[in-house]
PDB file of N, CA and C in Angstrom:
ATOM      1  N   UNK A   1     166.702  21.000 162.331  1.00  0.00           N
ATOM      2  CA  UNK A   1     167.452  20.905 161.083  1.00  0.00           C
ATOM      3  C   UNK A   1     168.518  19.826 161.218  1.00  0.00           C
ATOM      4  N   UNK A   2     168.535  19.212 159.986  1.00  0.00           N
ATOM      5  CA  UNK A   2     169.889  18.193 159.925  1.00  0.00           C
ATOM      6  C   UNK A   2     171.393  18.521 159.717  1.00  0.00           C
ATOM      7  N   UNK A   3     172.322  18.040 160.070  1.00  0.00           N
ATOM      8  CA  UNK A   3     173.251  17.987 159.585  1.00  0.00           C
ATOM      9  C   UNK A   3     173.844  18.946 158.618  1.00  0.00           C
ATOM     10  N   UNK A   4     173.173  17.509 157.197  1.00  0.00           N
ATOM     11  CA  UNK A   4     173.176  18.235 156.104  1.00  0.00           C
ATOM     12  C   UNK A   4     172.386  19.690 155.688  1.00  0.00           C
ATOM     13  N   UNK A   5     171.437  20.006 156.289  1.00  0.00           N
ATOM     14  CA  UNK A   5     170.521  21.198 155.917  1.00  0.00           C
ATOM     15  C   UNK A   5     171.964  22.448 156.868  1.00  0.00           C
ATOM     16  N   UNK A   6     172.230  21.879 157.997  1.00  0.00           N
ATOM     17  CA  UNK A   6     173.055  23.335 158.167  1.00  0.00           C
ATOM     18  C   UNK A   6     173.993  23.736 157.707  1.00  0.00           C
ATOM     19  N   UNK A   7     174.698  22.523 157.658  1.00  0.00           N
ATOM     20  CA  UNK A   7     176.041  22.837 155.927  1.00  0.00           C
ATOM     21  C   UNK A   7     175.446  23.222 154.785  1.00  0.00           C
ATOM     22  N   UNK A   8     174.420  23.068 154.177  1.00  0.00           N
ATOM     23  CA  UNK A   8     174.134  23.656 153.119  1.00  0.00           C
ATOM     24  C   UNK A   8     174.210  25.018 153.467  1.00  0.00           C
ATOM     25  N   UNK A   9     173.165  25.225 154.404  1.00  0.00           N
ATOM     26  CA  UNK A   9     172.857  26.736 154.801  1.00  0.00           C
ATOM     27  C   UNK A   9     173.547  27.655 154.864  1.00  0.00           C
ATOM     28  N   UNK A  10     174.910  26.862 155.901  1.00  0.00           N
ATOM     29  CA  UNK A  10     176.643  27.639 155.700  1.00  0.00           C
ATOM     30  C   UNK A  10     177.246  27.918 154.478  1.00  0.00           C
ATOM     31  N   UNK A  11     177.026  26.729 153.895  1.00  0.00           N
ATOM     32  CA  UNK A  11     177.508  26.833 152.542  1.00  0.00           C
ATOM     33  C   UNK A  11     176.954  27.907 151.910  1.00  0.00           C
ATOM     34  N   UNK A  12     175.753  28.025 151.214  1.00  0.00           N
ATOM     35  CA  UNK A  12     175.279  28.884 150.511  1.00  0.00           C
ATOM     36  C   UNK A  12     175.552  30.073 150.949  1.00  0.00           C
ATOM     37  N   UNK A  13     175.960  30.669 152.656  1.00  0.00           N
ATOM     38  CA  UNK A  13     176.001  31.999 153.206  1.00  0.00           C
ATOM     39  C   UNK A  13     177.439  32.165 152.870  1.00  0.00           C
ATOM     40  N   UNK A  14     178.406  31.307 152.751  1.00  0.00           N
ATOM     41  CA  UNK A  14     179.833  31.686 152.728  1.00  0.00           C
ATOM     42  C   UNK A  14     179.838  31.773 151.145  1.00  0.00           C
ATOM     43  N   UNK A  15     179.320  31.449 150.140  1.00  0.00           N
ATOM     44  CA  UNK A  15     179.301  31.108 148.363  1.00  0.00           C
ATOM     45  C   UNK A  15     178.724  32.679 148.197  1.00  0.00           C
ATOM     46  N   UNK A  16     177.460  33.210 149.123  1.00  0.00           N
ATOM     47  CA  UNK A  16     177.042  34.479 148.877  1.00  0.00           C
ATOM     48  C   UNK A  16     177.468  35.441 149.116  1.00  0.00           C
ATOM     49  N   UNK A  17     178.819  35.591 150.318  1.00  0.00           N
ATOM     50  CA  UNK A  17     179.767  36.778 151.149  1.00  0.00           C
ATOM     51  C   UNK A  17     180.867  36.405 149.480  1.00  0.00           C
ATOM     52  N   UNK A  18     181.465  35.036 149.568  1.00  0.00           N
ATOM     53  CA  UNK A  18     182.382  35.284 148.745  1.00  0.00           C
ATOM     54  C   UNK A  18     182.281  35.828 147.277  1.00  0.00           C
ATOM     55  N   UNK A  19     181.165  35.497 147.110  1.00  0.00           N
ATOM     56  CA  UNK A  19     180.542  36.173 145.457  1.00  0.00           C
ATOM     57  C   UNK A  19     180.585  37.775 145.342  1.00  0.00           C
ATOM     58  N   UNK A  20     180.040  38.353 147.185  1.00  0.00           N
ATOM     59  CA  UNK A  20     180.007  39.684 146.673  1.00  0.00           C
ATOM     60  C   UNK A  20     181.093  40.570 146.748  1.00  0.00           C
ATOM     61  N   UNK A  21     181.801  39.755 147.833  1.00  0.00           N
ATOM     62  CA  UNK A  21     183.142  40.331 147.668  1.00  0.00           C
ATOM     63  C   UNK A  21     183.740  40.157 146.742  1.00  0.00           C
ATOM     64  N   UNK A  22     184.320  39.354 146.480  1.00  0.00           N
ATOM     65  CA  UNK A  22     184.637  39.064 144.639  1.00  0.00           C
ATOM     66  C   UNK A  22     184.270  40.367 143.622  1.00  0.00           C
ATOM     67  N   UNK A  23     182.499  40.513 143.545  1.00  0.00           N
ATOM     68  CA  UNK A  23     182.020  41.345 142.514  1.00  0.00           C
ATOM     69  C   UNK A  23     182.606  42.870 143.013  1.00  0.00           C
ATOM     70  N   UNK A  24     182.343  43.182 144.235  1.00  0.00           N
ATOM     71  CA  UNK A  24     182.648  44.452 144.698  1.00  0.00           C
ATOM     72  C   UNK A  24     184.732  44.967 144.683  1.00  0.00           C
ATOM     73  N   UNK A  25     185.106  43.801 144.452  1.00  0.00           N
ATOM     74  CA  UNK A  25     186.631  43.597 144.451  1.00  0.00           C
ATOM     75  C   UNK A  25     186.954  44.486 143.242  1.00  0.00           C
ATOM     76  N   UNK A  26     186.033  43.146 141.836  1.00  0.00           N
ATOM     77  CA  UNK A  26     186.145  43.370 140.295  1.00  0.00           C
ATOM     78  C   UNK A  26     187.334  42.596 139.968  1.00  0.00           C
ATOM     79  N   UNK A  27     187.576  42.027 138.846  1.00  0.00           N
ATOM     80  CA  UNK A  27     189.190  41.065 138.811  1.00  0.00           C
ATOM     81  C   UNK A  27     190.139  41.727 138.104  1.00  0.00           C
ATOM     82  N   UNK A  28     189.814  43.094 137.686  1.00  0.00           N
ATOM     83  CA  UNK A  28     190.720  43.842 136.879  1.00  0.00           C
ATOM     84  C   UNK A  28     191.492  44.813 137.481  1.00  0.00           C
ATOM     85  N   UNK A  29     192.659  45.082 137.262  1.00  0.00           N
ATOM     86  CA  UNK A  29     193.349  46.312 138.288  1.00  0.00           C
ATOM     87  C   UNK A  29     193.396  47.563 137.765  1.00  0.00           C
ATOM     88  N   UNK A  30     194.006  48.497 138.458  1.00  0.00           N
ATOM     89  CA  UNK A  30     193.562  49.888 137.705  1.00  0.00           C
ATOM     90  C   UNK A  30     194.638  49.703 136.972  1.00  0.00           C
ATOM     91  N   UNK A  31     195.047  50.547 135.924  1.00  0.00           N
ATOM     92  CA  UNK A  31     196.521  50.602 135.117  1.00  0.00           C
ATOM     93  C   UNK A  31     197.337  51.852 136.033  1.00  0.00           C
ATOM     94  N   UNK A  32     198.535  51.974 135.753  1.00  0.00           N
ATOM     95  CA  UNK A  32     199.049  52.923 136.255  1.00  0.00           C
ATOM     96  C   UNK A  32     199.406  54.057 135.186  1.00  0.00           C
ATOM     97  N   UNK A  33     199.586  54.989 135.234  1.00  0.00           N
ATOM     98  CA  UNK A  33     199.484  56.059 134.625  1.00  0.00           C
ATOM     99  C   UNK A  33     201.091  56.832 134.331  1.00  0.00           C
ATOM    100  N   UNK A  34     200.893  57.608 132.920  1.00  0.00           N
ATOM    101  CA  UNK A  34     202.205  57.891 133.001  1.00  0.00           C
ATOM    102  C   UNK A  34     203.323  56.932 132.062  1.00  0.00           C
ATOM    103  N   UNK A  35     204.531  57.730 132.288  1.00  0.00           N
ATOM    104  CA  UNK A  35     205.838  56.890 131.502  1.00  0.00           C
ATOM    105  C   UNK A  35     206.314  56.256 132.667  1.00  0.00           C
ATOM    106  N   UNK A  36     207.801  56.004 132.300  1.00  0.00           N
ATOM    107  CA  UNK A  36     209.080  55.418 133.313  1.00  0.00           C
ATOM    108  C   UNK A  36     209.376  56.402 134.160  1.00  0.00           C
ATOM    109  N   UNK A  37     209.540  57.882 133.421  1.00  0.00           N
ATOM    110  CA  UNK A  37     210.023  58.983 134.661  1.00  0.00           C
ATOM    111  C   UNK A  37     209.180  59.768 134.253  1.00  0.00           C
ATOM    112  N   UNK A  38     208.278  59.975 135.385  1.00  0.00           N
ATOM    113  CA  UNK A  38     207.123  60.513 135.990  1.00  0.00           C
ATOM    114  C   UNK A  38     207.210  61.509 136.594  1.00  0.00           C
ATOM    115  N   UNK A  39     206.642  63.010 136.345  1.00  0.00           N
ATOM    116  CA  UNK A  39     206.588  63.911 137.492  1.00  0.00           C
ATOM    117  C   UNK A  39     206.633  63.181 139.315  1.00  0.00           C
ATOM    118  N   UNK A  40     206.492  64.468 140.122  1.00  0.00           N
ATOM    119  CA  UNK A  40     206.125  63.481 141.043  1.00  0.00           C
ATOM    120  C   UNK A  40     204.717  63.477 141.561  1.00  0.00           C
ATOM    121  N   UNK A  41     204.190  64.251 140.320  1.00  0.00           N
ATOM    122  CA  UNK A  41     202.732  63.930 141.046  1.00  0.00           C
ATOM    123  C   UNK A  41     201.926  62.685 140.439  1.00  0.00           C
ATOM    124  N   UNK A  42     202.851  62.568 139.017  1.00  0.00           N
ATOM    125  CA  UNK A  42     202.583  61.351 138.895  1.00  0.00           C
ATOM    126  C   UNK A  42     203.190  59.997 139.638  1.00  0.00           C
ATOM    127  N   UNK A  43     204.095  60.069 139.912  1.00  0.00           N
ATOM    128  CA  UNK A  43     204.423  58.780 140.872  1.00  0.00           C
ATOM    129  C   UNK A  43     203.661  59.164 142.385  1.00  0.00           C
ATOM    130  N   UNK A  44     203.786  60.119 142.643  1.00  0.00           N
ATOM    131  CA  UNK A  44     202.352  60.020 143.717  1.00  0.00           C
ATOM    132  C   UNK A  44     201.071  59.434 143.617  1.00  0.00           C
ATOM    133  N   UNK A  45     200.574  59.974 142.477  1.00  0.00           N
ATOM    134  CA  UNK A  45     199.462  59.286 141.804  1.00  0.00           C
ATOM    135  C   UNK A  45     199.700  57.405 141.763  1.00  0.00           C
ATOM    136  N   UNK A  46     200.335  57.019 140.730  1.00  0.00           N
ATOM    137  CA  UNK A  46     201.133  55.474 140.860  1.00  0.00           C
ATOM    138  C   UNK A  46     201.090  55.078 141.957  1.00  0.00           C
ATOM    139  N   UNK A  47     201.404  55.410 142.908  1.00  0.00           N
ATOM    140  CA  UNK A  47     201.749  54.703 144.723  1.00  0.00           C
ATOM    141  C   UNK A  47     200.335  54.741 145.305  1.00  0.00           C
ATOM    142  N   UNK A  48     199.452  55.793 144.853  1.00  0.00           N
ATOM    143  CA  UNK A  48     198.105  55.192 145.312  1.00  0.00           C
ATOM    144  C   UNK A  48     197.121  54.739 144.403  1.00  0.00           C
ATOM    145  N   UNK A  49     197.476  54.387 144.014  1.00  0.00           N
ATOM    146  CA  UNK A  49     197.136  53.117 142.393  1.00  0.00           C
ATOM    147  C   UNK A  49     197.800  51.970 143.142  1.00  0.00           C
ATOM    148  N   UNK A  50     198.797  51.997 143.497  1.00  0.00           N
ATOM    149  CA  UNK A  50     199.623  50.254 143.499  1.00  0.00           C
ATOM    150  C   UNK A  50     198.841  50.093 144.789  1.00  0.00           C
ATOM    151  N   UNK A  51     198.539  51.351 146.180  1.00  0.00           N
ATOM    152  CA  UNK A  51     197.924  50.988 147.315  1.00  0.00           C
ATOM    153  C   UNK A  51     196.320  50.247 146.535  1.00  0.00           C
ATOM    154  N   UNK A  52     195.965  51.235 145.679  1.00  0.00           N
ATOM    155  CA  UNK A  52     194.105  50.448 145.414  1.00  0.00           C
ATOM    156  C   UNK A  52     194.493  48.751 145.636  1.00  0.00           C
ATOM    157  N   UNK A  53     195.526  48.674 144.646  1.00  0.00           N
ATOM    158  CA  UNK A  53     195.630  47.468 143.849  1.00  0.00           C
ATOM    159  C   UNK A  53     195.615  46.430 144.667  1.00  0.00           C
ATOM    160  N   UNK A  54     196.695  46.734 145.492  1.00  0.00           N
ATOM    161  CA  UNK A  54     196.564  45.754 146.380  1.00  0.00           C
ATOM    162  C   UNK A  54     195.899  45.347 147.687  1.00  0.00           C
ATOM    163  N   UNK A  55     194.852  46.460 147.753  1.00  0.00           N
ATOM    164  CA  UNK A  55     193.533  45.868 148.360  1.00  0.00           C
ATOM    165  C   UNK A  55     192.974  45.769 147.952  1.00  0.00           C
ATOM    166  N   UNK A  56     192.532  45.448 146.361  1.00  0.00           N
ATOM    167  CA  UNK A  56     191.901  44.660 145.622  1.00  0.00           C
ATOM    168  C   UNK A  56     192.202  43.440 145.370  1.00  0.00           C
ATOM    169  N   UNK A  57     193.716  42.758 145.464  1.00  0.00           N
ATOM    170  CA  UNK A  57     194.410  41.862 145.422  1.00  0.00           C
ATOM    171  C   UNK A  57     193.462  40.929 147.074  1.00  0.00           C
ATOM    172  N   UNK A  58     193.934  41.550 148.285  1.00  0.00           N
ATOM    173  CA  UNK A  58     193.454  41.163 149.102  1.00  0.00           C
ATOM    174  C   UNK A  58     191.984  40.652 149.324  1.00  0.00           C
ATOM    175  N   UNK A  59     191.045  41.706 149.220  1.00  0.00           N
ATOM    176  CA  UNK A  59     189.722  41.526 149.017  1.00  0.00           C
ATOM    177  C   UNK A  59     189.625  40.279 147.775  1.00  0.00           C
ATOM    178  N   UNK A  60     190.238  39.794 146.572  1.00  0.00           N
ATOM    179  CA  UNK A  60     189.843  39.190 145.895  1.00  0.00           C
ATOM    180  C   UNK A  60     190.303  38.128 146.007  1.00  0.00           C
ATOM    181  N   UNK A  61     191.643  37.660 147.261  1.00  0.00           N
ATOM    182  CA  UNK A  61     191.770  36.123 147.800  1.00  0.00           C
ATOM    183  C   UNK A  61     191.036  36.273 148.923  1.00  0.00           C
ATOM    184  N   UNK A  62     190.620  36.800 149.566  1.00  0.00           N
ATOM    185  CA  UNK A  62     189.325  36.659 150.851  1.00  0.00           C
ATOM    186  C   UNK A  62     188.050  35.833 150.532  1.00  0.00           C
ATOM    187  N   UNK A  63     187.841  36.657 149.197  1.00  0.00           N
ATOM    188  CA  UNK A  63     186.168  36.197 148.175  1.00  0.00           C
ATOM    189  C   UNK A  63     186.900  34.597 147.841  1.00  0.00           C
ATOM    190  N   UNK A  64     187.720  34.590 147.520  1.00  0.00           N
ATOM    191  CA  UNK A  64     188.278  33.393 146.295  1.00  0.00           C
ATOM    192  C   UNK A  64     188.028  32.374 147.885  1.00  0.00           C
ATOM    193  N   UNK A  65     189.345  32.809 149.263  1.00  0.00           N
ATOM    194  CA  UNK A  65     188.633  31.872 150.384  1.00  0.00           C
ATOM    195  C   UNK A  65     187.425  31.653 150.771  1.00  0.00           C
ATOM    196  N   UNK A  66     186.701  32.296 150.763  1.00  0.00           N
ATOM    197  CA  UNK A  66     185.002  32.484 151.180  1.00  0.00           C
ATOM    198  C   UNK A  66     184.303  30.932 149.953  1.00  0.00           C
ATOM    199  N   UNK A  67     184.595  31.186 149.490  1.00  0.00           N
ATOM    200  CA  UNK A  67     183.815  30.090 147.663  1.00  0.00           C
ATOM    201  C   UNK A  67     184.662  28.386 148.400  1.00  0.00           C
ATOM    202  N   UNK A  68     185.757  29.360 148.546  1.00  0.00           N
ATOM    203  CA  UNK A  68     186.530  27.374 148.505  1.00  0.00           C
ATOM    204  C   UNK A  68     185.762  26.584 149.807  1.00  0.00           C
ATOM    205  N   UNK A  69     185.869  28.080 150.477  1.00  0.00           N
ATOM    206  CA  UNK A  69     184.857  27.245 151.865  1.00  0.00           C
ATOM    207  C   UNK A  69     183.614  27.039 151.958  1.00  0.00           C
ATOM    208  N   UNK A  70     183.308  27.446 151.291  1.00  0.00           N
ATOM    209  CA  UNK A  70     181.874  26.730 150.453  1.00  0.00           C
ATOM    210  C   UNK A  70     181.844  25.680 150.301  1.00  0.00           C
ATOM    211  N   UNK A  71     182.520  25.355 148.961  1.00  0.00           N
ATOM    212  CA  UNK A  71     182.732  24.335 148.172  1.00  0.00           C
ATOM    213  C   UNK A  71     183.086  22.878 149.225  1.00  0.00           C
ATOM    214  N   UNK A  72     184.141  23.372 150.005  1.00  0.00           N
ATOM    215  CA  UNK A  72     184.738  22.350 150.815  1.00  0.00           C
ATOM    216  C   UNK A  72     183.387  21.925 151.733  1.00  0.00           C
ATOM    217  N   UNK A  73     182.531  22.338 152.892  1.00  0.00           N
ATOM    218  CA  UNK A  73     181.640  22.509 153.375  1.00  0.00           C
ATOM    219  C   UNK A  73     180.415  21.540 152.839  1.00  0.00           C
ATOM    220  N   UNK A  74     180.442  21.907 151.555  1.00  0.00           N
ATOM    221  CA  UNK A  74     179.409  21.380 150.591  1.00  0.00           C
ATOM    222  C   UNK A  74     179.870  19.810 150.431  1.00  0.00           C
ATOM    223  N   UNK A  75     180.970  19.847 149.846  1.00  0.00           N
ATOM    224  CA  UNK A  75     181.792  18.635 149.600  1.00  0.00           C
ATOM    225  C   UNK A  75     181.770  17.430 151.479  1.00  0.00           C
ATOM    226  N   UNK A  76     181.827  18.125 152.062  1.00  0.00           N
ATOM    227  CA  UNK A  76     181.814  17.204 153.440  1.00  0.00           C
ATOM    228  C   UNK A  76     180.006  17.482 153.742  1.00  0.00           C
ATOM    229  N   UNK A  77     178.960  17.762 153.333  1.00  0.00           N
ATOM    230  CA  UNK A  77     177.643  17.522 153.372  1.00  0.00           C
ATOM    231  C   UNK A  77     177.438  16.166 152.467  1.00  0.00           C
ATOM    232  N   UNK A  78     178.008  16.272 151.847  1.00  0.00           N
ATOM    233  CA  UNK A  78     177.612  14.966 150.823  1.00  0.00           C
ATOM    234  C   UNK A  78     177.685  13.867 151.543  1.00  0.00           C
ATOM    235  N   UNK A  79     178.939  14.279 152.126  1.00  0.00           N
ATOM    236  CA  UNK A  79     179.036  12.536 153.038  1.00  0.00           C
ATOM    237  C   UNK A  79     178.650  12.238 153.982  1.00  0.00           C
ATOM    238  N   UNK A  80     177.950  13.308 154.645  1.00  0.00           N
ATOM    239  CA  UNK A  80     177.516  13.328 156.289  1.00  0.00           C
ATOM    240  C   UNK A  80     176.344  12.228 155.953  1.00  0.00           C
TER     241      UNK A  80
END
């Protein structure tokens, strides 16, 4: 294989991890539930809502890195 054929190959495997992570992420967050002053089982509830959230946050710049490194990858095949 060339060069270019194994950067593609990379490419397309890092475009396909970052896609599914991405999809399995979802780009929407949960809402949080409740008023301003909340029982406390509702702000219990809330605090593991804000935990989802922000490993959805995480997981969805991982996917977003996974694509750019694609892209970038792809972008330096062209010129090889």
């Amino acid at each position: 294989m060339t060069h270019v054929q194994i950067a593609g190959l990379v490419s397309a495997i890092l475009g396909t991890i970052g896609t599914v992570i991405l999809f399995l992420a979802s780009y929407a967050l949960q809402p949080f539930i409740g008023g301003f002053f909340g029982s406390e089982k509702v702000n219990k509830r809330n605090e593991d809502i804000k935990v989802k959230n922000a490993n959805r946050i995480r997981f969805q710049r991982i996917g977003l890195a996974f694509l750019c490194g694609s892209f970038f990858i792809q972008a330096v095949a062209v010129f090889l």
